[in-house]
Protein backbone atom coordinates (compact mmCIF):
# COMPACT_ATOMS: atom_id res chain seq x y z
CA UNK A 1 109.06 103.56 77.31
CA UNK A 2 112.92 102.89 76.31
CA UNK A 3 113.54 106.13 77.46
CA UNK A 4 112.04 105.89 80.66
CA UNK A 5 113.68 102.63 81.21
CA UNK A 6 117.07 104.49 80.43
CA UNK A 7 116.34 106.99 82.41
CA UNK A 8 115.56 104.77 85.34
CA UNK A 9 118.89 102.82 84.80
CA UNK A 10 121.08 105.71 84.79
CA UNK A 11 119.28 106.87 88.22
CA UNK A 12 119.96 103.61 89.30
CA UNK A 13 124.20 104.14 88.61
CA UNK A 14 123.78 107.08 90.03
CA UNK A 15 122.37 105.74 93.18
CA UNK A 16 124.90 103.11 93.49
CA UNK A 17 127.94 105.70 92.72
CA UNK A 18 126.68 107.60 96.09
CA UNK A 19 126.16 104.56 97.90
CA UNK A 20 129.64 103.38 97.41
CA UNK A 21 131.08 106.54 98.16
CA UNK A 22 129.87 106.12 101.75
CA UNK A 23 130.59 102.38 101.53
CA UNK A 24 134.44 103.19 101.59
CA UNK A 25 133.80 105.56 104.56
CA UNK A 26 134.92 104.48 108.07
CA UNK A 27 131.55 105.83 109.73
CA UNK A 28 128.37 105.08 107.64
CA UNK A 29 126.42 107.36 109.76
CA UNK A 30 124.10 103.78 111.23
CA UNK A 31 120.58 104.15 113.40
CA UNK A 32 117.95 102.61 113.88
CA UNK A 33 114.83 102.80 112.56
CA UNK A 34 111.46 102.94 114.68
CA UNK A 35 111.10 99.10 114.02
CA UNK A 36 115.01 98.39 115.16
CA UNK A 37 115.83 97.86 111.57
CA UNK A 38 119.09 99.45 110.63
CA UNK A 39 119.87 102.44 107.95
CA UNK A 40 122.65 104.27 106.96
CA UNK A 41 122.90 108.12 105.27
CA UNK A 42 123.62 105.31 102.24
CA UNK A 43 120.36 104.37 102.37
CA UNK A 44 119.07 108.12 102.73
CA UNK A 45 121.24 109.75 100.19
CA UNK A 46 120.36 106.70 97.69
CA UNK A 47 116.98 107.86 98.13
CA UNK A 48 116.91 111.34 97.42
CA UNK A 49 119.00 110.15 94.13
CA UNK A 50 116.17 108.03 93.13
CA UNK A 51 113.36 109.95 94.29
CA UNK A 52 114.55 113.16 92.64
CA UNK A 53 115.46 111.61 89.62
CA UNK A 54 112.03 109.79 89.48
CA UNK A 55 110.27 113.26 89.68
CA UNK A 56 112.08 115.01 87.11
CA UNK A 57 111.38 112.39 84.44
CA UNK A 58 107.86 110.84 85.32
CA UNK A 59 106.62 113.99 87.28
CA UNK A 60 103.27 112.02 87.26
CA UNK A 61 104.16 108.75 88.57
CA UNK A 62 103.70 108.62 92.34
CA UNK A 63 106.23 106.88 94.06
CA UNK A 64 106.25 104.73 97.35
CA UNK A 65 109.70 104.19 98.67
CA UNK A 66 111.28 102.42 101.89
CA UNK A 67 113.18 105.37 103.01
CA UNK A 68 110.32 108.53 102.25
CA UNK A 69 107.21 109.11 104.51
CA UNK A 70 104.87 106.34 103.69
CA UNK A 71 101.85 107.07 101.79
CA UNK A 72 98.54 105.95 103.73
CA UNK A 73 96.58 103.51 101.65
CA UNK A 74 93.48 105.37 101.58
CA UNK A 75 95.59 107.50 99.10
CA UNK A 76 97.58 105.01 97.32
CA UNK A 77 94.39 102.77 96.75
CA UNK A 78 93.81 104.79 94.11
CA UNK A 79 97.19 104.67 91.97
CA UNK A 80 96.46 102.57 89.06
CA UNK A 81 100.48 103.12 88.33
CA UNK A 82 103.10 104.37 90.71
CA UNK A 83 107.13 103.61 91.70
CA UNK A 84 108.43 101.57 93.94
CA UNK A 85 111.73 101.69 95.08
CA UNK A 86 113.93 99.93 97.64
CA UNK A 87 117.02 102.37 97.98
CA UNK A 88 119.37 100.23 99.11
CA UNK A 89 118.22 96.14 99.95
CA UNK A 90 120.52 94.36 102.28
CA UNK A 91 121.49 97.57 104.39
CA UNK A 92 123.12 94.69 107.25
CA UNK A 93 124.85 93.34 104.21
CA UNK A 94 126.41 97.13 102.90
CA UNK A 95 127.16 97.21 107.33
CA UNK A 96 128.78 94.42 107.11
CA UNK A 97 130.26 94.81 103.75
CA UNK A 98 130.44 91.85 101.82
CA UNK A 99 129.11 93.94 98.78
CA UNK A 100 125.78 92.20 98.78
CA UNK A 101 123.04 94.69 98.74
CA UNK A 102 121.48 96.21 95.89
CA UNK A 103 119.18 99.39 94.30
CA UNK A 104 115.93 98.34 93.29
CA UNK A 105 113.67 100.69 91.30
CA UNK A 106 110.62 98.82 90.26
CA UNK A 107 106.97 100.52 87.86
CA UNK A 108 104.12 98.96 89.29
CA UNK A 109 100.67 98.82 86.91
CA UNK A 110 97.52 97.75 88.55
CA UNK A 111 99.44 95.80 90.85
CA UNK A 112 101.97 93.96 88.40
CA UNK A 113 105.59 94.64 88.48
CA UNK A 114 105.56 95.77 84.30
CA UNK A 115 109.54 97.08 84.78
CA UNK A 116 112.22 96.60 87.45
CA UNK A 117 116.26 97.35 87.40
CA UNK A 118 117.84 95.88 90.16
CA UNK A 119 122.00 97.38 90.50
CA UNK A 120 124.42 95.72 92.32
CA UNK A 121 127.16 98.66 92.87
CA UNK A 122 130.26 96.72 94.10
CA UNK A 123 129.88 94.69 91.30
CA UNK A 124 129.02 97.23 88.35
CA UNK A 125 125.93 94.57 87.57
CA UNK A 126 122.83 95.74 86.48
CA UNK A 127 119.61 93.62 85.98
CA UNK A 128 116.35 95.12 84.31
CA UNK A 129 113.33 93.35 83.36
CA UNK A 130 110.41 94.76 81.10
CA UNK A 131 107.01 93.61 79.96
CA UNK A 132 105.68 96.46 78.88
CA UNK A 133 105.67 95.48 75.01
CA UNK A 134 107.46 92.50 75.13
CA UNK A 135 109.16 90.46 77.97
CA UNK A 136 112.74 90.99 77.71
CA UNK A 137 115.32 90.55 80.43
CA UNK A 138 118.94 91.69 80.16
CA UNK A 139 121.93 92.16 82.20
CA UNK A 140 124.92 94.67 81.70
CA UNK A 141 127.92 93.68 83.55
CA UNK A 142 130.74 96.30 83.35
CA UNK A 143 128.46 98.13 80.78
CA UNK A 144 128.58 94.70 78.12
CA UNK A 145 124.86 93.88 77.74
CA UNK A 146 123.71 90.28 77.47
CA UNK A 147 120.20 88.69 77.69
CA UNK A 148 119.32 86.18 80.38
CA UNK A 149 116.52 83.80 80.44
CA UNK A 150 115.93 81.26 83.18
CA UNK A 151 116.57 77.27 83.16
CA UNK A 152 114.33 74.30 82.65
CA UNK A 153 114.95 72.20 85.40
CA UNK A 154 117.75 69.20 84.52
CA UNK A 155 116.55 65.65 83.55
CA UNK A 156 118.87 64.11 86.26
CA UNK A 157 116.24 65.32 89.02
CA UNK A 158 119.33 67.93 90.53
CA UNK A 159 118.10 71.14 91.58
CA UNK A 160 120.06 74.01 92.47
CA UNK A 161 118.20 75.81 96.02
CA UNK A 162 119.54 79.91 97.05
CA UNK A 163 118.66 81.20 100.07
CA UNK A 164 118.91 83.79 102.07
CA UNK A 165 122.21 85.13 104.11
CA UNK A 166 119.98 85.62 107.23
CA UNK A 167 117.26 83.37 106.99
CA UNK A 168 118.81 80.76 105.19
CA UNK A 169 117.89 77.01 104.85
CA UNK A 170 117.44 76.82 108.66
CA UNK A 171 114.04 79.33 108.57
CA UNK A 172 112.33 75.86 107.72
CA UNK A 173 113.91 72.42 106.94
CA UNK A 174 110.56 70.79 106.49
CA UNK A 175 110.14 72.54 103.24
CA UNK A 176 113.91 70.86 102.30
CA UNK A 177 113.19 67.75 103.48
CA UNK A 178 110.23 67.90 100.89
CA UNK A 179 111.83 68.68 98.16
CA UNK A 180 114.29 65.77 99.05
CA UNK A 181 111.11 63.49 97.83
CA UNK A 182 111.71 65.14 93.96
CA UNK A 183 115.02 66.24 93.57
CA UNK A 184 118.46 64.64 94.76
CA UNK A 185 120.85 65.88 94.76
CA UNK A 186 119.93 69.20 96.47
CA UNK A 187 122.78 72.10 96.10
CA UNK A 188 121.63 75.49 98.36
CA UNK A 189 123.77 78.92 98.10
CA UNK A 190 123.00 81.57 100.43
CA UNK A 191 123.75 85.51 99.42
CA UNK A 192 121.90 88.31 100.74
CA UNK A 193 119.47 90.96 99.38
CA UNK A 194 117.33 90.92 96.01
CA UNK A 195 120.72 88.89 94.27
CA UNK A 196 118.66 85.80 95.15
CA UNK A 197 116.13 86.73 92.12
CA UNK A 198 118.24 87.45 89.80
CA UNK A 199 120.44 84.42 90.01
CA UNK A 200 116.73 82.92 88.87
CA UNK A 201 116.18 85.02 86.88
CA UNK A 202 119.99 84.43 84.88
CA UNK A 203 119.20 80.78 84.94
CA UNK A 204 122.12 80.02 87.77
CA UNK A 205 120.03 78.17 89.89
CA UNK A 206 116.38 76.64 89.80
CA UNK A 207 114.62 78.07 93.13
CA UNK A 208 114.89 80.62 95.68
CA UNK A 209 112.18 79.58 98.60
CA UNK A 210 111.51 82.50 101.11
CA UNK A 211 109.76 81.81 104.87
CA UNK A 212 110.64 85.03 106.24
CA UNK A 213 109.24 88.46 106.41
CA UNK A 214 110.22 90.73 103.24
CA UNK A 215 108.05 94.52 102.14
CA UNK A 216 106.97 95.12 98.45
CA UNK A 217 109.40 97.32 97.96
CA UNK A 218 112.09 94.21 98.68
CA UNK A 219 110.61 92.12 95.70
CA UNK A 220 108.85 94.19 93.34
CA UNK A 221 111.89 95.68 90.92
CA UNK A 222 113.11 91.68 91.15
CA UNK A 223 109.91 89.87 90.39
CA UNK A 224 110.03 91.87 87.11
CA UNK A 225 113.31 90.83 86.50
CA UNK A 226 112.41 87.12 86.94
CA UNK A 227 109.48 87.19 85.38
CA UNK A 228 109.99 88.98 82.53
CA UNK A 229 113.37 86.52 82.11
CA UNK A 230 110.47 83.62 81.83
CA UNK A 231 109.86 82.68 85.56
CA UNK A 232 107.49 83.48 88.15
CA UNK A 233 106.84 84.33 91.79
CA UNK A 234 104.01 82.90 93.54
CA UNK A 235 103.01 82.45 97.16
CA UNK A 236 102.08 79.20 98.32
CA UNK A 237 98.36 79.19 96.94
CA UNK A 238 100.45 79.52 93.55
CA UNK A 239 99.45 82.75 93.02
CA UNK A 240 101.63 85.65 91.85
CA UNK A 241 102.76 88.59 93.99
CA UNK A 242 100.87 91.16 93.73
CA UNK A 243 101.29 94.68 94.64
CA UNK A 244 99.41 97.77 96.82
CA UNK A 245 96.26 95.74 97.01
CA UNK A 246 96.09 96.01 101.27
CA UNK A 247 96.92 98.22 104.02
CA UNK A 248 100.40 96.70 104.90
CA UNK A 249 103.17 96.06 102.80
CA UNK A 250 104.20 92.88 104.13
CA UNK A 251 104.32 90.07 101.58
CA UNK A 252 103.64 86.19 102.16
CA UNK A 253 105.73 83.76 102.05
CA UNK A 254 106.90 82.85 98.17
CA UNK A 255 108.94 80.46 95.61
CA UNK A 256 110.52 81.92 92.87
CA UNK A 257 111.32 79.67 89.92
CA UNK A 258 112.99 79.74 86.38
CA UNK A 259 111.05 76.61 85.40
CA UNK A 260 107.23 77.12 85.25
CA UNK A 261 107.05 73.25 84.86
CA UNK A 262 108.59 73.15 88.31
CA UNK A 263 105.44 70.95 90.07
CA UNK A 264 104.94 73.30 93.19
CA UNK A 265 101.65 72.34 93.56
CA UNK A 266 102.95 68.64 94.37
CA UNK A 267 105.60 69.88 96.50
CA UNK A 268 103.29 72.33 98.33
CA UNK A 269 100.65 69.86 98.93
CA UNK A 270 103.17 67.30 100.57
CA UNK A 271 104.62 70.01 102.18
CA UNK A 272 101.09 71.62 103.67
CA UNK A 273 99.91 68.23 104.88
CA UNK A 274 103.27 66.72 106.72
């Protein structure tokens, strides 16, 4: 398994080497796809990286990505382990190039997130999280390699909110004004793409609340990441993501925290009833 996980790290650079490439090029070659959501030959040369590379080292693994044909459920029901892989998350962020969008190559067993590396090119950051023997979460910044666990919220009842770039605090002040009832003071952050996660998951802030739409493929490779750095990502019956276990691909709404003593149910149940 450390080999795979190299393996899938290195296809992971090499993703984000291409990706770059076009990111310093004045036309980015941007459509639109069927669902008015934008992509770039970024995201499409990303993907062959990735999907290639996938092939040649886990020719058994199925893989289900955002930018290949999608694979009907009828087939994929069956996949007791398979890929999943976001090319490139935050394609408006690479368009509008603040840097903040990210590869995210994620193994999926029996619907758990058991390994995920999520790269953030313009930064040379890498994040991988494993369970597969033991959790362990790492980050390599500039190729020095340091693990990262997430925080325990403070004693002084502070809590430190990120959310996202495009639907930010605003997609539902109710759930902020509940939180105002256990924590004060309240500090947000907004950044775009799966960055939120690993922030989490690197113990730089305590919760990362989303109320908008997001795919599997958005989440999976970060989940691992979080949880395997000693957090977790629940929607709000508390339970965890899970993966390929319906039709669609949408997720629900979810929290993701570093502190599992973080009392969600408490804030959920004010928040469900008001």
């Amino acid at each position: 398994m450390a080999d795979l996980l190299t393996s899938i790290i290195s296809i992971a650079r090499s993703a984000g080497k291409v990706i770059l490439e076009i990111y310093c090029e004045d036309d980015v070659g941007l459509e639109l796809k069927a669902d008015s959501s934008p992509i770039t030959r970024a995201d499409l040369a990303a993907n062959t990286i990735i999907v290639d590379g996938l092939r040649q080292i886990a020719p058994k693994i199925p893989i289900l990505s955002e930018e290949s044909l999608l694979v009907d459920y009828t087939t994929r029901r069956h996949w007791d382990e398979y890929f999943l892989v976001d090319p490139m998350d935050g394609t408006k962020e690479f368009i509008n190039r603040n840097g903040e969008f990210t590869v995210n190559i994620a193994l999926i067993r029996n619907g758990c997130p058991v390994l995920g590396v999520v790269y953030i090119p313009v930064q040379d950051v890498m994040y991988v999280g494993t369970q597969v023997e033991a959790p362990k979460a790492f980050v390599s910044i500039k190729g020095e390699v340091n693990e990262i666990k997430t925080r325990p919220l403070k004693s002084d009842k502070s809590l430190t909110v990120v959310t996202s770039r495009r639907h930010g605090k605003g997609s539902d002040s109710n759930l902020f004004t509940t939180l105002a009832k256990y924590f004060d003071p309240i500090e947000t952050q907004t950044i775009g793409s799966s960055i939120k996660f690993c922030l989490v998951a690197s113990g730089s802030v305590d919760l990362y609340p989303r109320l908008a739409p997001t795919s599997e493929w958005d989440t999976a490779a970060a989940q691992a990441v979080v949880e395997s750095a000693g957090g977790a990502v629940v929607d709000f019956s508390l339970r965890p993501l899970r993966y390929n276990a319906k039709r669609n691909l949408l997720n629900p709404n979810f929290l993701v925290v570093g502190d599992k003593n973080f009392p969600l149910a408490h804030v959920l149940d004010d928040y469900t009833t008001h």
